[in-house]
C-alpha atoms as a PDB file:
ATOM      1  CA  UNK A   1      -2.760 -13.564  -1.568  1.00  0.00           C
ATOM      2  CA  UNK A   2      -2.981 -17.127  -2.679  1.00  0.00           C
ATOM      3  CA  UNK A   3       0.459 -18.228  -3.124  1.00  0.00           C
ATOM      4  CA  UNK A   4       0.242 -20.911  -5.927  1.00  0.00           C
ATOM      5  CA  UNK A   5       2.103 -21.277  -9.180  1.00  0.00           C
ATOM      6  CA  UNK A   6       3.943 -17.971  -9.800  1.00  0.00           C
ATOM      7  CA  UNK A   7       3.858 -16.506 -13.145  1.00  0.00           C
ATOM      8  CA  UNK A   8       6.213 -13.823 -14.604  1.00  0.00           C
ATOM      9  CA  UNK A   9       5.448 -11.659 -17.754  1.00  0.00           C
ATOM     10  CA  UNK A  10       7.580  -8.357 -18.808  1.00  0.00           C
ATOM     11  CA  UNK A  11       5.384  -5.688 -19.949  1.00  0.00           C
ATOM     12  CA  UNK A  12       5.647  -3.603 -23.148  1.00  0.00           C
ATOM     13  CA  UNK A  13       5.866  -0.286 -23.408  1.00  0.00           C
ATOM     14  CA  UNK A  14       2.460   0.957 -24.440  1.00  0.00           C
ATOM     15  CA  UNK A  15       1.350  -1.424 -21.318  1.00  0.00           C
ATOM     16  CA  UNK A  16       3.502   0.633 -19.080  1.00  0.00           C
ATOM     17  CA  UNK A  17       2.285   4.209 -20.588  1.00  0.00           C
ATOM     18  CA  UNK A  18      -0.828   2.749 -19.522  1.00  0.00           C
ATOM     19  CA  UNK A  19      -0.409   1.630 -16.431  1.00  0.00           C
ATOM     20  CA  UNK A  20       1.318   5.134 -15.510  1.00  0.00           C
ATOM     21  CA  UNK A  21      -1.505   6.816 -16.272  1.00  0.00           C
ATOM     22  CA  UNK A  22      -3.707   4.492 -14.115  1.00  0.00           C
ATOM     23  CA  UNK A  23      -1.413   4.978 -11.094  1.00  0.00           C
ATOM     24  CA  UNK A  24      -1.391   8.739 -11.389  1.00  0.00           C
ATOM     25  CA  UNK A  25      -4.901   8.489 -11.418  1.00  0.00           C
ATOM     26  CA  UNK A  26      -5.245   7.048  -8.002  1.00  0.00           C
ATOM     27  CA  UNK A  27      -2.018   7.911  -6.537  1.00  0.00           C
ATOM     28  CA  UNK A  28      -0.755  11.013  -8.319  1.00  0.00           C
ATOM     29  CA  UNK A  29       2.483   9.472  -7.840  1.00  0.00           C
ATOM     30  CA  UNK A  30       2.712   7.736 -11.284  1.00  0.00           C
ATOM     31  CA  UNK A  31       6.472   8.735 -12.784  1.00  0.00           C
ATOM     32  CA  UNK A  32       7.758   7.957  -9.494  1.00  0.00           C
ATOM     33  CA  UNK A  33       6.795   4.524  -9.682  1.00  0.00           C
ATOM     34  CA  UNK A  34       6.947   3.887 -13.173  1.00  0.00           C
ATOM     35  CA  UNK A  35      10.081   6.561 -14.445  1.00  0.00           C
ATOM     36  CA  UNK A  36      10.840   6.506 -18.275  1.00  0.00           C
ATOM     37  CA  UNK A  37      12.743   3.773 -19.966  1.00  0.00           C
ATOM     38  CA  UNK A  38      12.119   1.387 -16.713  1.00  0.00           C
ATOM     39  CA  UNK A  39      11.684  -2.277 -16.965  1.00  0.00           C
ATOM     40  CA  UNK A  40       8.033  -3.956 -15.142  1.00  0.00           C
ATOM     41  CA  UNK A  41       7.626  -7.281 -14.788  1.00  0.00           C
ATOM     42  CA  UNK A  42       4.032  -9.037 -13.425  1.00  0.00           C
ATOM     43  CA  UNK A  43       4.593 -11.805 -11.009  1.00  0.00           C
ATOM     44  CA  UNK A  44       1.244 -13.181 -10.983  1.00  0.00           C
ATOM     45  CA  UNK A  45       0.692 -16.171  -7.940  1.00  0.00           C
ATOM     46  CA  UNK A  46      -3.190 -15.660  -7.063  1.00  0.00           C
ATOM     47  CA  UNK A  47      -5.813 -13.115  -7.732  1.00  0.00           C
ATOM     48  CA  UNK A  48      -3.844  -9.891  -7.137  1.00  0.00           C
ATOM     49  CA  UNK A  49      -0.867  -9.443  -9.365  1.00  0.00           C
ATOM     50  CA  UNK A  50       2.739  -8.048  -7.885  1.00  0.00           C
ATOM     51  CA  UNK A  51       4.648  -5.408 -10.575  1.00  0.00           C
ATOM     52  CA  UNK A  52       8.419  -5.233 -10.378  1.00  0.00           C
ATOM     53  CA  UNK A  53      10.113  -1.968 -11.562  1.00  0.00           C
ATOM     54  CA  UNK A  54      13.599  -2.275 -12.474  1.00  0.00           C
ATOM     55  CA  UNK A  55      13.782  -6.105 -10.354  1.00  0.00           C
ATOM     56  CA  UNK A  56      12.298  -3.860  -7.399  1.00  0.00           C
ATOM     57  CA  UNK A  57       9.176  -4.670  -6.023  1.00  0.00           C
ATOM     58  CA  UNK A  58       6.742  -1.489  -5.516  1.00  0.00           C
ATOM     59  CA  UNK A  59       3.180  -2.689  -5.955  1.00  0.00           C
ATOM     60  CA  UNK A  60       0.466  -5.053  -6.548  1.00  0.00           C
ATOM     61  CA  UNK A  61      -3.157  -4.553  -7.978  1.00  0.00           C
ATOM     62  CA  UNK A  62      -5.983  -5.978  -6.241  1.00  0.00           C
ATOM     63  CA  UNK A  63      -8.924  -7.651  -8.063  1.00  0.00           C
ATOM     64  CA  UNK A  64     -11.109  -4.613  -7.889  1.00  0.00           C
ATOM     65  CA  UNK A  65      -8.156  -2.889  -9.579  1.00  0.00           C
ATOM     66  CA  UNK A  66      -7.261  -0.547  -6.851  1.00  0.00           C
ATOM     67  CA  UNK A  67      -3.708  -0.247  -7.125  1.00  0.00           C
ATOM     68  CA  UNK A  68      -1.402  -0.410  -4.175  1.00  0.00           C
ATOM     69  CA  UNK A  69       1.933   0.758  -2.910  1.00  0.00           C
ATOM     70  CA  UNK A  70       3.730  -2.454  -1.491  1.00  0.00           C
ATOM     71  CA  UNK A  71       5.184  -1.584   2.294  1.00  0.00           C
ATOM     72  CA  UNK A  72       8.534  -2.897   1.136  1.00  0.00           C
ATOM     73  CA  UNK A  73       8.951   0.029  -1.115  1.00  0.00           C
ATOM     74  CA  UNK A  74       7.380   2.409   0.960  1.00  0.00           C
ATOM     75  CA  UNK A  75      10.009   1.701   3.841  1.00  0.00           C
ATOM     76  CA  UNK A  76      12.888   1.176   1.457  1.00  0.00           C
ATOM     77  CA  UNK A  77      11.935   4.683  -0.536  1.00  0.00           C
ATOM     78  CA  UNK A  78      10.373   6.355   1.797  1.00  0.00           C
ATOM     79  CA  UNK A  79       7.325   7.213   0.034  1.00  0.00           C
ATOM     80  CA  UNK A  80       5.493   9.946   0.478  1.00  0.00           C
ATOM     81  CA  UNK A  81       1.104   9.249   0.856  1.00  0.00           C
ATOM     82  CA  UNK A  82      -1.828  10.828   3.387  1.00  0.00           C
ATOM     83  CA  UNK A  83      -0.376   9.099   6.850  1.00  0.00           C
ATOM     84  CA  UNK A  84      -2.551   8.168   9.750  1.00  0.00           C
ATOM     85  CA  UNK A  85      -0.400   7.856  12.978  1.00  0.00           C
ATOM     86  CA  UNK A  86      -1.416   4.796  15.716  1.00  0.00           C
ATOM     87  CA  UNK A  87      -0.354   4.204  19.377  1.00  0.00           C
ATOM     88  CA  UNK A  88       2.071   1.597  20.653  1.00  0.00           C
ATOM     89  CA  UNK A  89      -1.094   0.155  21.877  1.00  0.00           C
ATOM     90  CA  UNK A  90      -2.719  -0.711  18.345  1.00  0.00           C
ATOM     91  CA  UNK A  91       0.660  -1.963  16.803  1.00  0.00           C
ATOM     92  CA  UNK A  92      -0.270  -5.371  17.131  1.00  0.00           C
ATOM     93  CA  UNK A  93      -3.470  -5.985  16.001  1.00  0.00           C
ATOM     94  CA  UNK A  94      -3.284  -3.949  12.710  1.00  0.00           C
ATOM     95  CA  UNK A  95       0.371  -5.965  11.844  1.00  0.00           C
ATOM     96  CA  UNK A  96      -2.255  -9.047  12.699  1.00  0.00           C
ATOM     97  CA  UNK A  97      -4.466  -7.439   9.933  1.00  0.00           C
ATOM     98  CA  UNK A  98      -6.595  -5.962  12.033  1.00  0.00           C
ATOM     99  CA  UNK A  99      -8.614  -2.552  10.732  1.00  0.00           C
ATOM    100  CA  UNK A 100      -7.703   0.889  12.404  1.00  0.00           C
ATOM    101  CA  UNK A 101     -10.337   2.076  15.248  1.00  0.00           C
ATOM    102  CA  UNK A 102     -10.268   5.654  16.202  1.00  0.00           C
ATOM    103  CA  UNK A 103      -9.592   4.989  19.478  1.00  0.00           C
ATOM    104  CA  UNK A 104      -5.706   3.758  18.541  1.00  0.00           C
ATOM    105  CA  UNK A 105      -5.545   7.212  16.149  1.00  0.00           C
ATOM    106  CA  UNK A 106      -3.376   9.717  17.451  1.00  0.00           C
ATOM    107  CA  UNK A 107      -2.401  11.938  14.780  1.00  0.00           C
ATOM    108  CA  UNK A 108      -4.105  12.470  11.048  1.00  0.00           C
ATOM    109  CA  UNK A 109      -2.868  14.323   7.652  1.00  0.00           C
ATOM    110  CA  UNK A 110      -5.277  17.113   6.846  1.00  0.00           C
ATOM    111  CA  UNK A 111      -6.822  16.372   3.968  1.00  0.00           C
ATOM    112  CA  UNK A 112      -7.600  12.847   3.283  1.00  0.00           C
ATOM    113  CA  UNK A 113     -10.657  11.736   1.383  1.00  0.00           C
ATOM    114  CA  UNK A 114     -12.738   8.765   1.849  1.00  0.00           C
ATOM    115  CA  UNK A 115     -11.976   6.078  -0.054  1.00  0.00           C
ATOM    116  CA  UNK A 116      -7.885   7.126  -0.459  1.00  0.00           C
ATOM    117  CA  UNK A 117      -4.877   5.249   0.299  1.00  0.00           C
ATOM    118  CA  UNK A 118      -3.218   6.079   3.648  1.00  0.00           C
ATOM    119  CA  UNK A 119       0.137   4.990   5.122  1.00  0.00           C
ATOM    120  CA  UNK A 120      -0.588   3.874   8.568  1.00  0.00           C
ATOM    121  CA  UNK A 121       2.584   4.903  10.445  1.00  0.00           C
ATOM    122  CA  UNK A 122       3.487   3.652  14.176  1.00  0.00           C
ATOM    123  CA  UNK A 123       3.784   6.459  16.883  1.00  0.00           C
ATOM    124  CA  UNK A 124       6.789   5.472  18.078  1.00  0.00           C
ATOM    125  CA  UNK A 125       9.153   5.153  15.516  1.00  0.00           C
ATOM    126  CA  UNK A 126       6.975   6.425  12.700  1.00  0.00           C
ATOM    127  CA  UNK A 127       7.147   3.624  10.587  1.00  0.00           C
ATOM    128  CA  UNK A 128       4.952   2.629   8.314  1.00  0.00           C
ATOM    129  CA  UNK A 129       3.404  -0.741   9.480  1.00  0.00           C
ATOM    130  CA  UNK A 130       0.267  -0.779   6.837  1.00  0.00           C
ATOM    131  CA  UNK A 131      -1.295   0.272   3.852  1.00  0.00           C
ATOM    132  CA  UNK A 132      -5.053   0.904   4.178  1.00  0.00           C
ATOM    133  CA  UNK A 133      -8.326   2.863   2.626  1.00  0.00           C
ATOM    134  CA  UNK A 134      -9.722   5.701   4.431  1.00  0.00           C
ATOM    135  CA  UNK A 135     -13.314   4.718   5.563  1.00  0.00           C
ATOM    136  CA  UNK A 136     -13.567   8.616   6.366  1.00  0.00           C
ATOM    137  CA  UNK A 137     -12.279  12.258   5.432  1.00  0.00           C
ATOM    138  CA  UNK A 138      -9.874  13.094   7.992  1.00  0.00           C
ATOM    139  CA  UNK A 139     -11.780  15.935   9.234  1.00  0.00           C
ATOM    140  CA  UNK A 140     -14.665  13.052   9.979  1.00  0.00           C
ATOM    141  CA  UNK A 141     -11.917  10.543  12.038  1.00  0.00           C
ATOM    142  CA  UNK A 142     -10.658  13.560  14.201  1.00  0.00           C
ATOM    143  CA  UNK A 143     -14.398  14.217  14.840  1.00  0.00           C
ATOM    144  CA  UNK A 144     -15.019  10.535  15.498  1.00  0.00           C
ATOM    145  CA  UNK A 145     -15.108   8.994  19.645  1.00  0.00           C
ATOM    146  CA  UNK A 146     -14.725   5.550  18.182  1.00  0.00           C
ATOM    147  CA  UNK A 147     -15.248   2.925  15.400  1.00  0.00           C
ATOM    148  CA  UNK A 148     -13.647   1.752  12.172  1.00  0.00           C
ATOM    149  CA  UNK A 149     -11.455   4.722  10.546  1.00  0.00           C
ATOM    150  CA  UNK A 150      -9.054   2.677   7.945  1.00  0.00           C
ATOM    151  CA  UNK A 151      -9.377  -0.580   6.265  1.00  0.00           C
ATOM    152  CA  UNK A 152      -6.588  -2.901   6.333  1.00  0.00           C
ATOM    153  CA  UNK A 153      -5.440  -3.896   3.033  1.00  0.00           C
ATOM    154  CA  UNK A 154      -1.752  -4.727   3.268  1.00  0.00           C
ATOM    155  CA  UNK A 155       0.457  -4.736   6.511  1.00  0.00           C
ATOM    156  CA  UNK A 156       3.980  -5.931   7.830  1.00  0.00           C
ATOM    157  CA  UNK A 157       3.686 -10.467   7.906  1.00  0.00           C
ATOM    158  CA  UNK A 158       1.330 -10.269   5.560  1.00  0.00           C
ATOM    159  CA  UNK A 159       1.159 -12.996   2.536  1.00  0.00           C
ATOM    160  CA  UNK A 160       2.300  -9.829  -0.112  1.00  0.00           C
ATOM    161  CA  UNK A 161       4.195  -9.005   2.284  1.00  0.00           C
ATOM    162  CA  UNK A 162       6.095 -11.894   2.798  1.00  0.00           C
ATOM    163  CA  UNK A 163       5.549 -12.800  -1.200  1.00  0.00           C
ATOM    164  CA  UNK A 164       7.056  -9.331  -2.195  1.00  0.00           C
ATOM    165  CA  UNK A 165       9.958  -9.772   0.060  1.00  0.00           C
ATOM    166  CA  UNK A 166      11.144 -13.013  -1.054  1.00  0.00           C
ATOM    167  CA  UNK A 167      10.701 -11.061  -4.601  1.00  0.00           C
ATOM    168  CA  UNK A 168      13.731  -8.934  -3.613  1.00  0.00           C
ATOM    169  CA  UNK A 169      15.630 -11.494  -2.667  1.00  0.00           C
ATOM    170  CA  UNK A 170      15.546 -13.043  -6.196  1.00  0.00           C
END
């Protein structure tokens, strides 16, 4: 994410009914992230576009419109999406923005579909240290030896990450 000027608009309510229906859509998690009577503001610094629920940072939407949880909230609320598990080994290089290889997978949830948002959650501690798209259904990554499972599209040190952080400390 380009960090230039930042821009903040508040959205009205009709916006949000829409927008709730657009993340249930994709994430089937849309009251959750957008609960009756809440307050969103955009905060708008590049191409992708960060939404603020209630002064809290939960997440942005890419240009292709995919929306995305931000890792903030998912560590702060614990949020609950498909997870794909790594080894100590592969830490590194997906917080570097590296993709997932199936050689660094050591656990999958049953039941993801290509093309879905994942959690990508460390082995040790099972934290989540990235959000990515499934390149495969899970039932194709267990059955993989090796190559690109999950696309990196937002991980810890990251520009939204660092953008949405400094967000919460507004």
């Amino acid at each position: 994410m380009a960090l230039g000027e930042l821009r903040i608009r508040s959205l009205r309510k009709d916006e949000i009914k829409d927008l709730r229906g657009k993340i249930q859509e994709s994430l089937s998690i849309g009251e959750f992230f957008l609960p009756r009577g809440c307050k969103v503001e955009v905060f708008s610094s590049g191409k992708e576009e960060i939404y603020a629920v209630d002064g809290e940072p939960i997440f942005y939407i890419k240009e292709d419109g995919m929306i995305v949880p931000l890792l903030v909230y998912v560590l702060k609320f614990n949020v609950s999406l498909p997870n794909v598990t790594v080894d100590v080994k592969a830490v590194p290089h997906v917080c570097n923005g590296a993709d997932v290889f199936k050689p660094g997978v050591t656990q999958i949830d049953p039941g993801i579909k290509k093309g879905e948002i994942v959690i990508v959650t460390e082995e040790k501690n099972k934290k989540p240290i990235c959000i990515g798209i499934s390149l495969m259904d899970s039932s194709e990554i267990q059955e993989a030896i090796r190559g690109k499972v999950i696309l990196n599209i937002h991980c810890i040190g990251d520009d939204i990450w660092n953008f949405s952080r400094n967000l919460r400390k507004r």
